[in-house]
C-alpha atoms as a PDB file:
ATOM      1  CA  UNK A   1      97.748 -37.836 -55.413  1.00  0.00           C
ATOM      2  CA  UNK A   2      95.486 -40.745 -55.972  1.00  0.00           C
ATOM      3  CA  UNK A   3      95.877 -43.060 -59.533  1.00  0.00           C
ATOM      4  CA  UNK A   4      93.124 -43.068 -61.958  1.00  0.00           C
ATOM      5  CA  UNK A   5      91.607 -46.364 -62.248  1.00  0.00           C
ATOM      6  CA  UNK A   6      92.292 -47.837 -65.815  1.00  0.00           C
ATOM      7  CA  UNK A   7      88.530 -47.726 -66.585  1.00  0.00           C
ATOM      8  CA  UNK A   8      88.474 -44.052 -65.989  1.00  0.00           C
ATOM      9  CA  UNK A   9      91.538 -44.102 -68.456  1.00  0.00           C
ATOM     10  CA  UNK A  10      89.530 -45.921 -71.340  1.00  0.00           C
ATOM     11  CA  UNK A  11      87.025 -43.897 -70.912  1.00  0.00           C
ATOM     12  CA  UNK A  12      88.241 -40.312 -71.294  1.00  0.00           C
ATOM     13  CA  UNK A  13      90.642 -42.358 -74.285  1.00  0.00           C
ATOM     14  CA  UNK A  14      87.590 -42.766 -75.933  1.00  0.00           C
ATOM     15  CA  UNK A  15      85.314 -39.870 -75.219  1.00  0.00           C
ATOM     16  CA  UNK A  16      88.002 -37.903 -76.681  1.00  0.00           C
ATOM     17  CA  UNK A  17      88.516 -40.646 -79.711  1.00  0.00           C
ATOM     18  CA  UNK A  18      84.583 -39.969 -80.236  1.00  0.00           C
ATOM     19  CA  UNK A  19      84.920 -35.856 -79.919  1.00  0.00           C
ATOM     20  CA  UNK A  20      87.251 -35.887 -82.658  1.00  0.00           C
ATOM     21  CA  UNK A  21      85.767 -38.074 -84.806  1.00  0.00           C
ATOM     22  CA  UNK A  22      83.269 -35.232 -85.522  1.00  0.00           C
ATOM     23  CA  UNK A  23      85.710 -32.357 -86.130  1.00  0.00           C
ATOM     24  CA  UNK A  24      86.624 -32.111 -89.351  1.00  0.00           C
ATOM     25  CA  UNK A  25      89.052 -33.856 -90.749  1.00  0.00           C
ATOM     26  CA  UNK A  26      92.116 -31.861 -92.498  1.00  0.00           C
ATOM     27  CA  UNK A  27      91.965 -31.653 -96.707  1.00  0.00           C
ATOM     28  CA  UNK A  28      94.541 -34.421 -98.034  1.00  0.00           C
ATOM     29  CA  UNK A  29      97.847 -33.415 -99.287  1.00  0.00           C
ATOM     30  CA  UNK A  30      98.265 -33.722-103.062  1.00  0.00           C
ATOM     31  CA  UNK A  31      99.306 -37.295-104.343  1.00  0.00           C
ATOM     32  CA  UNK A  32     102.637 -36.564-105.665  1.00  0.00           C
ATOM     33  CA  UNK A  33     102.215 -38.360-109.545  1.00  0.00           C
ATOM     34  CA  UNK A  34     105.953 -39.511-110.633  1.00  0.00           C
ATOM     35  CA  UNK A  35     107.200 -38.126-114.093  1.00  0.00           C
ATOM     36  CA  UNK A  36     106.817 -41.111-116.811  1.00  0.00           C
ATOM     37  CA  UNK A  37     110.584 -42.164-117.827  1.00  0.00           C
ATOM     38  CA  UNK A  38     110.743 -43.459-120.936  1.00  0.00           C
ATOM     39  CA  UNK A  39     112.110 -47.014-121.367  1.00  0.00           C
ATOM     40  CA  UNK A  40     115.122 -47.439-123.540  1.00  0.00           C
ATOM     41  CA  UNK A  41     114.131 -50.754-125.714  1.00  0.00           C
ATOM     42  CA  UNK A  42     116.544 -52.217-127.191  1.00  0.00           C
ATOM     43  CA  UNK A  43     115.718 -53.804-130.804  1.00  0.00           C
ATOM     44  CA  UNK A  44     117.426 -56.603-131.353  1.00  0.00           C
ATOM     45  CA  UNK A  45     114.845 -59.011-133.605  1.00  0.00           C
ATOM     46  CA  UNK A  46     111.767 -57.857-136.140  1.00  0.00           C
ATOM     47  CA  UNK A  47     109.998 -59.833-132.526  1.00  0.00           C
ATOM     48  CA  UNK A  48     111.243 -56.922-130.405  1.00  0.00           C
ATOM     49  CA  UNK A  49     109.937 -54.195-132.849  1.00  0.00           C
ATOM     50  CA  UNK A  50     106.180 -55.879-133.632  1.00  0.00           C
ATOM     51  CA  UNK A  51     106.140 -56.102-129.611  1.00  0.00           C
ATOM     52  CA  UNK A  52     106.449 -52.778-129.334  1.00  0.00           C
ATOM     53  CA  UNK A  53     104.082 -51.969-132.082  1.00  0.00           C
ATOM     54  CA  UNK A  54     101.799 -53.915-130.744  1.00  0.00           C
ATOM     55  CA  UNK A  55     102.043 -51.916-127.389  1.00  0.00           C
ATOM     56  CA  UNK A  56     101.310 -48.639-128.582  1.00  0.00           C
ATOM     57  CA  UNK A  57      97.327 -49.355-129.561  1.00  0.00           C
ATOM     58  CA  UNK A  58      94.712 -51.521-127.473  1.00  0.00           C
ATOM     59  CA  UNK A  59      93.443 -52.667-130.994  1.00  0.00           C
ATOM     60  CA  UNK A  60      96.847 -54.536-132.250  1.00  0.00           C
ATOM     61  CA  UNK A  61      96.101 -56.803-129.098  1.00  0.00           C
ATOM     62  CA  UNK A  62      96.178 -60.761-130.403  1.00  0.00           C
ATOM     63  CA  UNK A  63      98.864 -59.511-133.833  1.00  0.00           C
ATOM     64  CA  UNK A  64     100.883 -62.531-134.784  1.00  0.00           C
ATOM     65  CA  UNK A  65     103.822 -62.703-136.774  1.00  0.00           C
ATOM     66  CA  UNK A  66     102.664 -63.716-140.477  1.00  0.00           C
ATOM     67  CA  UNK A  67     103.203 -67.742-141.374  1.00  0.00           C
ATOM     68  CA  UNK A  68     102.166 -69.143-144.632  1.00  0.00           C
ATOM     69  CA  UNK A  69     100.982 -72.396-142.760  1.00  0.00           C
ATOM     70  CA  UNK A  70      98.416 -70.304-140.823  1.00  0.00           C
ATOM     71  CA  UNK A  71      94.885 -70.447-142.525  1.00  0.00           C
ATOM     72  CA  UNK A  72      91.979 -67.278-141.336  1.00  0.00           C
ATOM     73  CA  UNK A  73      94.285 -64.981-139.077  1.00  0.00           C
ATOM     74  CA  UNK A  74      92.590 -61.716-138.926  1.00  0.00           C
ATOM     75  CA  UNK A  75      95.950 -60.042-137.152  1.00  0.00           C
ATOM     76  CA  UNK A  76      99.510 -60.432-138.461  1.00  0.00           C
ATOM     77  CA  UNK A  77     102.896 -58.297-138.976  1.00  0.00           C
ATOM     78  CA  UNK A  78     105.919 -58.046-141.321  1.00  0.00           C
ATOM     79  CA  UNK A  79     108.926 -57.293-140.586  1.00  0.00           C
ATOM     80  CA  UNK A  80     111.613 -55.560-143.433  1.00  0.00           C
ATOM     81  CA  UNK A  81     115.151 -54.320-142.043  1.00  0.00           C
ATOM     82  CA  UNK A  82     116.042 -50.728-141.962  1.00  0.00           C
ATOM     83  CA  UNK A  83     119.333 -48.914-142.178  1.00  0.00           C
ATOM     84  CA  UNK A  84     120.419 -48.295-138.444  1.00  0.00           C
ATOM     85  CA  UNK A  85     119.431 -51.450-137.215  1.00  0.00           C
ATOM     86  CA  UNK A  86     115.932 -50.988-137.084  1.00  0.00           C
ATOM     87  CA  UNK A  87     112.714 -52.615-138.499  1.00  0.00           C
ATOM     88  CA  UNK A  88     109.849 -51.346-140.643  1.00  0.00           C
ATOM     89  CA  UNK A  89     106.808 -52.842-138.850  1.00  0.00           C
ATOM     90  CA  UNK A  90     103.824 -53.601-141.627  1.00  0.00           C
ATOM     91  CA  UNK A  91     100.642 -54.797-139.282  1.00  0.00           C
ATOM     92  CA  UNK A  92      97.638 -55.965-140.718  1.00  0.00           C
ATOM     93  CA  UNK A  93      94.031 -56.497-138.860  1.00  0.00           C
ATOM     94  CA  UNK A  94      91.402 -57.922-141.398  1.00  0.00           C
ATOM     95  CA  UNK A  95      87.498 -58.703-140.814  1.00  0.00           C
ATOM     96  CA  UNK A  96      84.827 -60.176-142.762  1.00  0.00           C
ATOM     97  CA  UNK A  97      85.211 -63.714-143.869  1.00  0.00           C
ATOM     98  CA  UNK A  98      89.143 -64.157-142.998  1.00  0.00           C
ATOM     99  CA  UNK A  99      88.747 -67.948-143.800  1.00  0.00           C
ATOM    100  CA  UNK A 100      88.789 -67.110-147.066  1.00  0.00           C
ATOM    101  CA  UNK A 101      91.432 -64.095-146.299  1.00  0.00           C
ATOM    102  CA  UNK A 102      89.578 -61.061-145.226  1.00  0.00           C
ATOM    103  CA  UNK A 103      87.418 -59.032-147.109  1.00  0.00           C
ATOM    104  CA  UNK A 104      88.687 -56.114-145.569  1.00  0.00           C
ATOM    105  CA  UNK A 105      91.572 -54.564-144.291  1.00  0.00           C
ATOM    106  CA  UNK A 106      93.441 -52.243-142.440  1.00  0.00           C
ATOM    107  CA  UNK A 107      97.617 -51.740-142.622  1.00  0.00           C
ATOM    108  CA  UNK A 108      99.491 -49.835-140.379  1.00  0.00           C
ATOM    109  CA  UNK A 109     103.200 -48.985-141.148  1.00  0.00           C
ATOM    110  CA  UNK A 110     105.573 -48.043-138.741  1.00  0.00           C
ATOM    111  CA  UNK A 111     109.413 -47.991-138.285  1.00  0.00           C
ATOM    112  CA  UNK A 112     110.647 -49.070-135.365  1.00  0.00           C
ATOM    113  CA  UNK A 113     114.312 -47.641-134.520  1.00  0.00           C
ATOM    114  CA  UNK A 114     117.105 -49.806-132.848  1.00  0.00           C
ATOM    115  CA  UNK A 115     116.747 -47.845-129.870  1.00  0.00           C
ATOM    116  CA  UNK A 116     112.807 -48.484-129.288  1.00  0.00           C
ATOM    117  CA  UNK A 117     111.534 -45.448-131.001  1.00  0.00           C
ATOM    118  CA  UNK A 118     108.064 -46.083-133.088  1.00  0.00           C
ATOM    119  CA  UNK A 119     107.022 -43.917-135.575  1.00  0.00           C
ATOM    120  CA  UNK A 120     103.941 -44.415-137.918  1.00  0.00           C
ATOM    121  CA  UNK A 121     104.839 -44.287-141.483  1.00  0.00           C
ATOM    122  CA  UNK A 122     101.269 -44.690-143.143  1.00  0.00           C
ATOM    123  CA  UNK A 123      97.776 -46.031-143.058  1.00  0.00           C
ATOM    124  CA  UNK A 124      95.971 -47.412-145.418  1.00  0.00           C
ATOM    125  CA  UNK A 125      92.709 -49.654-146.261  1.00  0.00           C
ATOM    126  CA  UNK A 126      89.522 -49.728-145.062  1.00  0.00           C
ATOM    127  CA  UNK A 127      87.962 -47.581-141.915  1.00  0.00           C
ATOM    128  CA  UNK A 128      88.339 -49.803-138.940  1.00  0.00           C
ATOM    129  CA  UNK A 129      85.212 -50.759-137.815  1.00  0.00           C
ATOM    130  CA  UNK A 130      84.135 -49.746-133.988  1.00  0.00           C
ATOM    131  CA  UNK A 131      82.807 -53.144-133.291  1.00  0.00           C
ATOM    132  CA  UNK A 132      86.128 -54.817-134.903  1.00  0.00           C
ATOM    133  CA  UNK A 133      86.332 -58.237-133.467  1.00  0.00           C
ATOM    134  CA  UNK A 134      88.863 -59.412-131.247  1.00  0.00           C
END
């Protein structure tokens, strides 16, 4: 029996490479998508709950803790203690003129359970503007 010279190798190697690259080519199996877990949080500090205020909305994006020696914030929390261990989370975004302390508002109250859970309370002031600036 006589050996096939490499070349002749390659080239049936790649004839058939070719040939199959014009068959069609088998559907995809599903992506498999994993179950979100929810993370346990623990709250330790009003800090902890505002951060996880501040996760739950694009919009809260920039919210600072409120500090008298801060002049024209347009984004700021309180914090008040609950029973449990918790917080009540009070954020605030304001626009128009916040130099002089925003003409408008909007508050958001949530409580925030030692635990991680968030829960909006209430919402008050004015309608959020679509073009609210950053």
């Amino acid at each position: 029996m006589r050996a096939l010279p490499l070349v002749a190798i390659l080239l049936v190697a790649a004839l058939a490479a070719c040939s199959a690259a014009g068959a069609p080519s088998p559907t995809p199996a599903p992506t498999v998508r994993p179950t979100p877990t929810p993370i346990v949080a623990r709250v330790s500090s009003p800090a902890d709950a505002a951060a996880l205020v501040i996760a739950t909305n694009p919009i809260f994006g920039g919210t600072m803790e409120l500090r008298p020696d801060v002049i024209g914030a347009s984004r700021w929390w309180t914090a008040t203690p609950l029973a449990g261990g918790g917080f009540r989370i009070e954020l605030t975004i304001g626009w128009g003129d916040c130099m002089a302390g925003c003409i408008e508002r909007h508050v958001w109250t949530f409580d925030v359970d030692a635990s991680g859970g968030v829960k909006l309370v209430s919402e008050t002031g004015d309608p959020v503007p679509s073009d609210l600036p950053a």
